[in-house]
C-alpha atoms as a PDB file:
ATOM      1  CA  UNK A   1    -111.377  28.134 -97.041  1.00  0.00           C
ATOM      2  CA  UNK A   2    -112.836  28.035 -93.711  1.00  0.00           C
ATOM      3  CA  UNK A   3    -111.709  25.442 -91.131  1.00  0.00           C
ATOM      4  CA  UNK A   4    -114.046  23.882 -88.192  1.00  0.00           C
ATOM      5  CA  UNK A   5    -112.800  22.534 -85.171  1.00  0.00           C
ATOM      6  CA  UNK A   6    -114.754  20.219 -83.387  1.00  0.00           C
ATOM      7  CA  UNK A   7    -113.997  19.304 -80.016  1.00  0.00           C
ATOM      8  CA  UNK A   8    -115.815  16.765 -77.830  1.00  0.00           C
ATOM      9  CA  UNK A   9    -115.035  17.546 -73.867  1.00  0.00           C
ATOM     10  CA  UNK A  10    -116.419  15.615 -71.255  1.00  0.00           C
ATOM     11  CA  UNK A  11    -116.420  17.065 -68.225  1.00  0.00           C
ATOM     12  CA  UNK A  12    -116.965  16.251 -64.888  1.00  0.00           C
ATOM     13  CA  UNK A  13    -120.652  16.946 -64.450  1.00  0.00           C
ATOM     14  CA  UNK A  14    -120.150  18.518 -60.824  1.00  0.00           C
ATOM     15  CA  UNK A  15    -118.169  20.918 -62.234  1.00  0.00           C
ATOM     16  CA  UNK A  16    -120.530  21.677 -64.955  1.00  0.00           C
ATOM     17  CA  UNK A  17    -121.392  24.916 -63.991  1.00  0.00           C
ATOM     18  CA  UNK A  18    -117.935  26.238 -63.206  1.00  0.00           C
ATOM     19  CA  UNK A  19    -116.831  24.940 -66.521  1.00  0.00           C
ATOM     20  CA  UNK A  20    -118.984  26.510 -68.476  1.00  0.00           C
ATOM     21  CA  UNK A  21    -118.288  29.926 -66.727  1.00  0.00           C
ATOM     22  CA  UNK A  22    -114.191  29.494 -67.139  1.00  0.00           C
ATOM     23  CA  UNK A  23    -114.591  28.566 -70.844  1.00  0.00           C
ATOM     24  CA  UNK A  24    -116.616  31.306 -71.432  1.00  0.00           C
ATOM     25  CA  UNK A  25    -113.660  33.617 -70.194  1.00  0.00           C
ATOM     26  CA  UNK A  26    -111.522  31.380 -72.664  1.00  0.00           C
ATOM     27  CA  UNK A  27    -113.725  31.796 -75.756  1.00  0.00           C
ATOM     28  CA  UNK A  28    -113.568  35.641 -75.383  1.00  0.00           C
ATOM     29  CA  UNK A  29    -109.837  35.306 -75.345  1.00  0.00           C
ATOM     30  CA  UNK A  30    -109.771  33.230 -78.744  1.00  0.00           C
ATOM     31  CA  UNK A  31    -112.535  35.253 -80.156  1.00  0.00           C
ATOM     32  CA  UNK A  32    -109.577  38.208 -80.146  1.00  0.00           C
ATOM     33  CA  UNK A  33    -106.935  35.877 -81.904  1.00  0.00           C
ATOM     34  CA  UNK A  34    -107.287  37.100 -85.757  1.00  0.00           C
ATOM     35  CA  UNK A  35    -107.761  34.176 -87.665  1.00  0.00           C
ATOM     36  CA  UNK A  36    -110.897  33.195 -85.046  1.00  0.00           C
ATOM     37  CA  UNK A  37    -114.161  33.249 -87.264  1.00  0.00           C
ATOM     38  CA  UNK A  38    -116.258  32.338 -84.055  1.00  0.00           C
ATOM     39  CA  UNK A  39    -116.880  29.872 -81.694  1.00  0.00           C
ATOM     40  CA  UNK A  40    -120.000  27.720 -79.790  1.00  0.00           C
ATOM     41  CA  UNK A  41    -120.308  25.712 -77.113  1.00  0.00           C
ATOM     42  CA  UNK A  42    -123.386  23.331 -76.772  1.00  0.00           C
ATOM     43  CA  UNK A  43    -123.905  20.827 -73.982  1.00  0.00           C
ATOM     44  CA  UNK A  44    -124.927  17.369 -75.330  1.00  0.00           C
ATOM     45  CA  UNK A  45    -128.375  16.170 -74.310  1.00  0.00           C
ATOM     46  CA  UNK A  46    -127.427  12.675 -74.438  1.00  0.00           C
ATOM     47  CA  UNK A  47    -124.813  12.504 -72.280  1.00  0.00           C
ATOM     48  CA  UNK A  48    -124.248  14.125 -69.054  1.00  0.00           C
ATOM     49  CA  UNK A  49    -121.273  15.820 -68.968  1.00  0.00           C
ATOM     50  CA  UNK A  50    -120.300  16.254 -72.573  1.00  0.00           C
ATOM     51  CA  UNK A  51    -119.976  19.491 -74.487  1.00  0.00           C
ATOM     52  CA  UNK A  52    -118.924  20.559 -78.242  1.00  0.00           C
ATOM     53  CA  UNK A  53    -117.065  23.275 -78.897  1.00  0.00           C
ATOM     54  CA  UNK A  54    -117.225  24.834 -82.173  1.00  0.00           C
ATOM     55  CA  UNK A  55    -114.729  26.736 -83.690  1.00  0.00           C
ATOM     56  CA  UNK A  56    -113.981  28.399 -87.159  1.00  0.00           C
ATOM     57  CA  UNK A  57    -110.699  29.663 -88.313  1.00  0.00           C
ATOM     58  CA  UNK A  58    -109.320  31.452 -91.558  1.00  0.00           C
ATOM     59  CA  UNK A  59    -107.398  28.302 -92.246  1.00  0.00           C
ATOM     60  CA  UNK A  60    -105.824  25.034 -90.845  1.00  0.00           C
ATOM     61  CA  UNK A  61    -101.847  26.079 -90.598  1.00  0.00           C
ATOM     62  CA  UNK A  62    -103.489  29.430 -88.547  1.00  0.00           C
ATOM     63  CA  UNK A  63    -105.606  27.225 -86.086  1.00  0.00           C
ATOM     64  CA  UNK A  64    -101.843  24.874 -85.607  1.00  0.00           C
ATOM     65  CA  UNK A  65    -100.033  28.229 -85.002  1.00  0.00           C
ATOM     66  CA  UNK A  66    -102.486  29.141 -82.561  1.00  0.00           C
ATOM     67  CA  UNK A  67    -103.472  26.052 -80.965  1.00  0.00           C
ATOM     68  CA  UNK A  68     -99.138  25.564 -80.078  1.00  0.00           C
ATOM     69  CA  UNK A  69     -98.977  28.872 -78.930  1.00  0.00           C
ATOM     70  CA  UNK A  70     -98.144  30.092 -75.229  1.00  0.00           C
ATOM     71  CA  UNK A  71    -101.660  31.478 -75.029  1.00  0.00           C
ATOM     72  CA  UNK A  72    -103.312  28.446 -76.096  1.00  0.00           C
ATOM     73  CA  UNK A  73    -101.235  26.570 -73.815  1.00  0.00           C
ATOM     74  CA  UNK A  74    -102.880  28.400 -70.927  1.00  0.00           C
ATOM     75  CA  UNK A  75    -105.980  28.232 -72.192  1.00  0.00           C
ATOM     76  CA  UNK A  76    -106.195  24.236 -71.869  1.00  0.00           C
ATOM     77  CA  UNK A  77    -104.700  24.765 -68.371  1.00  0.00           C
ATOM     78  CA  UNK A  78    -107.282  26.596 -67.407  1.00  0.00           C
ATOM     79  CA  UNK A  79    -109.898  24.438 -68.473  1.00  0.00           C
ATOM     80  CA  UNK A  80    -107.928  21.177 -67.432  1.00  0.00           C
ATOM     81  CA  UNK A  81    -109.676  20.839 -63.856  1.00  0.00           C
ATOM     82  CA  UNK A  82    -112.670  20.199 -65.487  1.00  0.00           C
ATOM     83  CA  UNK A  83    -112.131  17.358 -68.303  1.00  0.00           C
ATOM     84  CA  UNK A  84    -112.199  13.919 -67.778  1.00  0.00           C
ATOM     85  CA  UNK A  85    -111.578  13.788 -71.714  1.00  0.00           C
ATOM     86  CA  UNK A  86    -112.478  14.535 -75.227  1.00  0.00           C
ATOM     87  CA  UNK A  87    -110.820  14.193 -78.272  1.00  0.00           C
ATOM     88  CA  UNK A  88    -110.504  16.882 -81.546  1.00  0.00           C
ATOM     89  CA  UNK A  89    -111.007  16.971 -85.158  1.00  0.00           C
ATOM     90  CA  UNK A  90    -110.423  19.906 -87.776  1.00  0.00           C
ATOM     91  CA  UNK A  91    -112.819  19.675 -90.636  1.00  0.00           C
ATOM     92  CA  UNK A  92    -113.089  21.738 -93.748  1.00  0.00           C
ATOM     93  CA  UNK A  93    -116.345  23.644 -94.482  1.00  0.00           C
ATOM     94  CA  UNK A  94    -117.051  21.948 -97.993  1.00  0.00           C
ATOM     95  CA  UNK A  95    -121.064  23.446 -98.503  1.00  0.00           C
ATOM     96  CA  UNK A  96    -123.270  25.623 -95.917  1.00  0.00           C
ATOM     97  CA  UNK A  97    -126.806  25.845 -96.812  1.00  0.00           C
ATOM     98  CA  UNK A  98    -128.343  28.844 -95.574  1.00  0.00           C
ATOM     99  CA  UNK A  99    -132.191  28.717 -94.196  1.00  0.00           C
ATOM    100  CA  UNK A 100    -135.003  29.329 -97.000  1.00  0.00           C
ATOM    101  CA  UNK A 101    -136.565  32.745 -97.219  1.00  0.00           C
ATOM    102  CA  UNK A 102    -140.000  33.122 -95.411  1.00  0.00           C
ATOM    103  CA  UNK A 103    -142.829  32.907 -97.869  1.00  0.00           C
ATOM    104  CA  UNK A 104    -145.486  35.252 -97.483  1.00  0.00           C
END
């Protein structure tokens, strides 16, 4: 069953731009890991400086393995400059409802 994490970072907003560039380098490093199903990262249009990051994973005990791992561990230190905070939850998919065929 597939696994969501959602995270919520808030980042400084001066670094917005820098942030965004760095965790793009980041996501294409996760997107090798195997059990990665994807990932997405939206900027909030409420709040200034928050993002979401999206991220799907074969299963929860994979995402743990990976998110303790050395790698990992360098990934948040490379995006650590840049928070001012955030906070995660894992979620299990439980129904996705895919868009309606076009009528003609």
């Amino acid at each position: 069953m597939t696994h969501r994490v959602i995270l919520r970072m808030e980042v400084f907003p001066e670094l917005a731009g820098d942030f965004e560039r760095t965790w793009g380098e980041v996501g294409e490093a996760i997107s090798r890991e195997p059990h990665n199903l994807g990932q997405t990262l939206v900027r909030d249009t409420e709040e200034q400086g928050v993002y979401w990051v999206l991220t799907d994973w074969t299963d929860e005990p994979r995402f743990r393995a990976f998110e303790t791992s050395p790698a990992h561990v360098e990934h948040r230190q490379r995006l650590r400059p840049y928070r001012r905070g955030g906070s995660m939850n894992v979620t299990e998919l439980v129904r996705h409802i895919h868009p309606a065929p076009a009528t003609a």
